[in-house]
N, C-alpha and C. Protein backbone atom coordinates (compact mmCIF):
# COMPACT_ATOMS: atom_id res chain seq x y z
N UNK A 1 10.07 -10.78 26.78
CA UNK A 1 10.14 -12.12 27.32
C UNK A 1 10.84 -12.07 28.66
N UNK A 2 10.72 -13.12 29.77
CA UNK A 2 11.35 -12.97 30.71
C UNK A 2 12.79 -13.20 30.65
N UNK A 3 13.73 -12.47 31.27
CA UNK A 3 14.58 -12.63 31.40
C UNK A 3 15.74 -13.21 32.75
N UNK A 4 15.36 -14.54 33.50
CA UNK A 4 15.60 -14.74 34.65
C UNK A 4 17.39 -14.48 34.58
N UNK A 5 18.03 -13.71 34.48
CA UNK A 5 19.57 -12.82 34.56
C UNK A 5 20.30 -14.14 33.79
N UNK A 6 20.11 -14.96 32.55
CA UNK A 6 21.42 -16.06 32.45
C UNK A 6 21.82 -15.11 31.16
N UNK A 7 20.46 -14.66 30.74
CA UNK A 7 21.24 -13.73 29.09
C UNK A 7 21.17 -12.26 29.74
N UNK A 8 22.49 -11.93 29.06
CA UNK A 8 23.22 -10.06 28.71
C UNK A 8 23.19 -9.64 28.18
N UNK A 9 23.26 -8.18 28.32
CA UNK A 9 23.17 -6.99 27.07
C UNK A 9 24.48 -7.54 26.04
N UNK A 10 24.09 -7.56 24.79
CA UNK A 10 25.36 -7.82 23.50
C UNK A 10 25.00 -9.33 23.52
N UNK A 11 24.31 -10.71 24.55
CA UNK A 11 25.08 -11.95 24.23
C UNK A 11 23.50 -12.02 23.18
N UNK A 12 23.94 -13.46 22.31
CA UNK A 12 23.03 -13.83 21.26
C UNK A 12 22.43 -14.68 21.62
N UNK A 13 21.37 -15.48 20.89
CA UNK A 13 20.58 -16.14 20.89
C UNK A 13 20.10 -16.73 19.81
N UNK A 14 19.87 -18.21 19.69
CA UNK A 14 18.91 -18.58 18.34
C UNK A 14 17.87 -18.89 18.93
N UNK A 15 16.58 -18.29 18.38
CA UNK A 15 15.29 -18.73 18.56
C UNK A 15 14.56 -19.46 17.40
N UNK A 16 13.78 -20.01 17.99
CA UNK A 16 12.36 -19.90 17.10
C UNK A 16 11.31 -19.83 17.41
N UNK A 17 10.33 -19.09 16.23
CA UNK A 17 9.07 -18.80 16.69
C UNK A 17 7.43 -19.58 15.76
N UNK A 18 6.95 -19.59 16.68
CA UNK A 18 5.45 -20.77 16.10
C UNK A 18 4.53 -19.87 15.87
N UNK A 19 3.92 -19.76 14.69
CA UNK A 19 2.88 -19.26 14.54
C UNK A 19 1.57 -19.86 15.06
N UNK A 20 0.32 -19.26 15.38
CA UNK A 20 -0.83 -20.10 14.84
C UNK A 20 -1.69 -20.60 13.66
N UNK A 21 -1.01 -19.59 12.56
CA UNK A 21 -1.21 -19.45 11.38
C UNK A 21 -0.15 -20.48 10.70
N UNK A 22 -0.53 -21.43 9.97
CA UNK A 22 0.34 -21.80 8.81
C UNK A 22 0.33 -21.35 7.59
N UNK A 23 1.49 -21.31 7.41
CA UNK A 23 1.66 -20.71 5.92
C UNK A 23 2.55 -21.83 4.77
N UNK A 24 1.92 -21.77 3.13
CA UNK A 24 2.39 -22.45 2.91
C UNK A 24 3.07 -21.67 1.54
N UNK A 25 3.97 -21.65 1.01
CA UNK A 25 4.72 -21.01 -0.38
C UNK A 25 5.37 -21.86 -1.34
N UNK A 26 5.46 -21.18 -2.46
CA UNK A 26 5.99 -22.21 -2.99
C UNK A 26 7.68 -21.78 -2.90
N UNK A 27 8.18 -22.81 -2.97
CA UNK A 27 10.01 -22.14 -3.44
C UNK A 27 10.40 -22.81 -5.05
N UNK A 28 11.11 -21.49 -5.81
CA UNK A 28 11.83 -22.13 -6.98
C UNK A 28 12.96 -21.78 -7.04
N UNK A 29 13.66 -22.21 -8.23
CA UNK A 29 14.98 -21.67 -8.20
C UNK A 29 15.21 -20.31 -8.39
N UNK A 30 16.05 -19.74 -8.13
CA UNK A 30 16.08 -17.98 -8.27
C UNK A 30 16.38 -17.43 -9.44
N UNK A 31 16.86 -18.79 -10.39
CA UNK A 31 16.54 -18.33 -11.98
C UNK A 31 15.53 -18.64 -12.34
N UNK A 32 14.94 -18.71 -11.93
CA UNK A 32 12.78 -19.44 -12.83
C UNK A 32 12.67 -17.51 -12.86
N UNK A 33 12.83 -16.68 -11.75
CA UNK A 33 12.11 -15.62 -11.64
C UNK A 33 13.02 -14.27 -12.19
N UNK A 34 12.45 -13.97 -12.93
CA UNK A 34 12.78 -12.63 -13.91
C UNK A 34 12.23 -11.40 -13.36
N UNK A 35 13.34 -10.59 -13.43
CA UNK A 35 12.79 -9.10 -12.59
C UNK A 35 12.78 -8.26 -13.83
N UNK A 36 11.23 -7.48 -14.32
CA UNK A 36 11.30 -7.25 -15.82
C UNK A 36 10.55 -5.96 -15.46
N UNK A 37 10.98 -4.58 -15.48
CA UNK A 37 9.89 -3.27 -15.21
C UNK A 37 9.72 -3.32 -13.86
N UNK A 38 9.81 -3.46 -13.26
CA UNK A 38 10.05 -3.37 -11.32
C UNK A 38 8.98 -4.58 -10.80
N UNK A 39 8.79 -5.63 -11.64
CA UNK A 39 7.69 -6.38 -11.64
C UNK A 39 8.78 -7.99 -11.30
N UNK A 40 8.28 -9.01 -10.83
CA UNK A 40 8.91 -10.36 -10.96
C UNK A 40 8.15 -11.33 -11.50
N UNK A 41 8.46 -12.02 -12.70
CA UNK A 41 7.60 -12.87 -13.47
C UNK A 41 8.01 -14.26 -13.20
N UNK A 42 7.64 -15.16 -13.87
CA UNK A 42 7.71 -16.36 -13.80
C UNK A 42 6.73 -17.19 -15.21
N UNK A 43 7.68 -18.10 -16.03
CA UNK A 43 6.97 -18.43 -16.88
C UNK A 43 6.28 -20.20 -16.42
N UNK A 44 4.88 -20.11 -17.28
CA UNK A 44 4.76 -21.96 -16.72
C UNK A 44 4.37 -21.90 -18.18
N UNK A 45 4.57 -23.41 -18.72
CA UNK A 45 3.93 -23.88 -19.92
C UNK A 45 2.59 -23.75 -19.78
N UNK A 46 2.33 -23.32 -21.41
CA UNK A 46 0.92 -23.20 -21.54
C UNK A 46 -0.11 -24.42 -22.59
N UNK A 47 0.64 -25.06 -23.10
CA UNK A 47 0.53 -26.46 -23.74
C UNK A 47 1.41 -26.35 -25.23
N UNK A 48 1.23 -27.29 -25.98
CA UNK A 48 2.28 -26.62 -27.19
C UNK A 48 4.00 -26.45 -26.71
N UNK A 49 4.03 -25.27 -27.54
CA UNK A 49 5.15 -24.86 -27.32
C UNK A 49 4.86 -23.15 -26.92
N UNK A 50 4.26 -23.29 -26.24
CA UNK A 50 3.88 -21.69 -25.87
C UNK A 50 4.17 -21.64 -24.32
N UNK A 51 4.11 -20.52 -23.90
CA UNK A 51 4.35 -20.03 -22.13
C UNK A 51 3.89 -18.90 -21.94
N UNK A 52 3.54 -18.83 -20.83
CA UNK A 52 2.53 -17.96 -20.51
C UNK A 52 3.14 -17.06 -19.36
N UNK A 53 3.21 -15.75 -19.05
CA UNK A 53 4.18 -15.06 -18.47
C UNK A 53 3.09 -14.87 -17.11
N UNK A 54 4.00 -15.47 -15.72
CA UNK A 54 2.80 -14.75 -14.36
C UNK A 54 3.87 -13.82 -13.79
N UNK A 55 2.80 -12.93 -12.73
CA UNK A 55 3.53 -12.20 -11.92
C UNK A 55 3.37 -12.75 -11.01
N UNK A 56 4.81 -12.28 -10.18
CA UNK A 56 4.55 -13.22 -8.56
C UNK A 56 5.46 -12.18 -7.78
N UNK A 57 5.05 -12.79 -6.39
CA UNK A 57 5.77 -11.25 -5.19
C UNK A 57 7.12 -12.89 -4.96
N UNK A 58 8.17 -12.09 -5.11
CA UNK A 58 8.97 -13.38 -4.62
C UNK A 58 9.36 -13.09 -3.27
N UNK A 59 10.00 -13.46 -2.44
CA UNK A 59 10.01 -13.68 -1.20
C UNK A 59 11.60 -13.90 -0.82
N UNK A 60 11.63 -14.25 0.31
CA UNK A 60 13.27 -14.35 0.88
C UNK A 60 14.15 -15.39 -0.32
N UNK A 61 15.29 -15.18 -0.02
CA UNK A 61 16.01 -15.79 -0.45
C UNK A 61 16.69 -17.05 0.67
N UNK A 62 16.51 -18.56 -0.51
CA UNK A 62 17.02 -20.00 0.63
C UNK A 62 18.10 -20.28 0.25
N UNK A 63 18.60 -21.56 1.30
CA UNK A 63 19.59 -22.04 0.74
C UNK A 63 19.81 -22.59 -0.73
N UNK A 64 20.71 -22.89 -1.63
CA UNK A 64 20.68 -23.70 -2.28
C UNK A 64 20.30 -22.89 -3.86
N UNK A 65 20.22 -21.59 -3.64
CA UNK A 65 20.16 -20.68 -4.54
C UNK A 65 18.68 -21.12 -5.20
N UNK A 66 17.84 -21.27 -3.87
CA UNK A 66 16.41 -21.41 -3.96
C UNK A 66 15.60 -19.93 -3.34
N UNK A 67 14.38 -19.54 -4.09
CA UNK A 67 14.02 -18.38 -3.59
C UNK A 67 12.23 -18.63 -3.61
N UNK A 68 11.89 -18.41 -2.25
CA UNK A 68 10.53 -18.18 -1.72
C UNK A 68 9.20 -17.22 -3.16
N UNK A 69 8.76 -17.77 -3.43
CA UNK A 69 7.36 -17.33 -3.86
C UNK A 69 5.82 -16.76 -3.03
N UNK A 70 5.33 -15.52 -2.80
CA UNK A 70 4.56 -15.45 -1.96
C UNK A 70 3.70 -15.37 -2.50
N UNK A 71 3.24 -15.09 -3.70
CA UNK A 71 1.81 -15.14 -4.31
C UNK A 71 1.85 -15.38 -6.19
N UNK A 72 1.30 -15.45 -6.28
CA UNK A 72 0.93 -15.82 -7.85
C UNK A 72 1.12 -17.32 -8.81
N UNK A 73 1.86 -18.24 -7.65
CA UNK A 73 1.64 -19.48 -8.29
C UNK A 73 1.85 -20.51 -6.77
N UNK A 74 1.42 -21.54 -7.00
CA UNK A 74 0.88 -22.77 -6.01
C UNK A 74 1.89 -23.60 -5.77
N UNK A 75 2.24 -23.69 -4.67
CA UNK A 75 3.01 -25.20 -4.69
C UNK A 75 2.48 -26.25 -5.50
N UNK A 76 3.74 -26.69 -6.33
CA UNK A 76 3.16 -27.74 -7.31
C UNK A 76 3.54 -27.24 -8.65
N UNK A 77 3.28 -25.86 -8.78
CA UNK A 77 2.59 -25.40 -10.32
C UNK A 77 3.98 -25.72 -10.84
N UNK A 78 4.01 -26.30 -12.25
CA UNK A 78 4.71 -26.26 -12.87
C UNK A 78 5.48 -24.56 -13.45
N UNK A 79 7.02 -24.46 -13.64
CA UNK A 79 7.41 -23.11 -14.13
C UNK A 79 8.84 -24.10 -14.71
N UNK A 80 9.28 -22.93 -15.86
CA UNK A 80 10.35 -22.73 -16.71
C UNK A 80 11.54 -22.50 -15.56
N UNK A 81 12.52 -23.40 -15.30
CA UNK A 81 13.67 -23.44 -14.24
C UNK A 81 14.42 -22.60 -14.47
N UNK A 82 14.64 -21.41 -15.80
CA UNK A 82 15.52 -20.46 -15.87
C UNK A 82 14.74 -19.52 -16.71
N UNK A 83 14.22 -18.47 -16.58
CA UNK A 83 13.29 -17.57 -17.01
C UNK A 83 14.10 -16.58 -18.18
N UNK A 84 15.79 -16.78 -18.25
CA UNK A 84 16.36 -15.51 -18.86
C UNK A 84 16.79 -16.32 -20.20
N UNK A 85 16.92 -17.70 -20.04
CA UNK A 85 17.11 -18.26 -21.52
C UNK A 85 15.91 -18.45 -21.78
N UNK A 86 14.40 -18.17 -21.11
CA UNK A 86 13.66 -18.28 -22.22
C UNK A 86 13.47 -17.44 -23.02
N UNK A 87 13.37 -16.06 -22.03
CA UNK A 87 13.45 -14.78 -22.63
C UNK A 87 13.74 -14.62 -23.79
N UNK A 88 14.86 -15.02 -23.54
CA UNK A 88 16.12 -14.48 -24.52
C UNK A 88 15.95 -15.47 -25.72
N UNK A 89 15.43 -16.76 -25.61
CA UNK A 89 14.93 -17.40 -27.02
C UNK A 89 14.08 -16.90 -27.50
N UNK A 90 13.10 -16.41 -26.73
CA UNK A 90 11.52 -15.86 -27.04
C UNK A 90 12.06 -14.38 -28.43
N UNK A 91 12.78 -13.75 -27.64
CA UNK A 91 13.31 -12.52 -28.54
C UNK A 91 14.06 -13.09 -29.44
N UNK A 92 14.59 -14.21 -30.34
CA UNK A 92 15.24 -14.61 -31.10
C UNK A 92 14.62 -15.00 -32.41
């Protein structure tokens, strides 16, 4: 980028940058997602009392002890808000 001499070697900067591409993800809480075999799951109800286990690539970590989803479920989709007490009922 140009640099007309106001920024120096060491000083900082906040940027931002625009894609042309939009992107859209979902975010959940960072307990919905279970790290199980080097894999990250996520449960959503399946009707009943049943649940149905997805895999998903999770993504950065947000504020608010919220964490980015990059593939395997939709903004919107319903999921289980803490994945390790279900677990852990499921095995009970």
């Amino acid at each position: 980028m140009p640099n007309p001499g106001v920024m120096r070697l060491g000083m900082f900067v906040t940027a931002t940058f625009h894609s042309l591409e939009k992107q859209t993800h979902a975010v959940v809480p960072a307990t919905a997602i279970l790290h199980l075999h080097d894999r990250d799951w996520v449960y959503s109800p399946a009707g009943g009392n049943t649940f149905r286990r997805i895999e998903v690539a999770s993504g950065k970590m947000l504020p608010s002890n919220m964490q980015e989803v990059l593939n395997g479920i939709a903004p919107g989709d319903k999921i289980v808000a803490n994945a390790l007490i279900l677990q852990n009922t499921a095995e009970q």
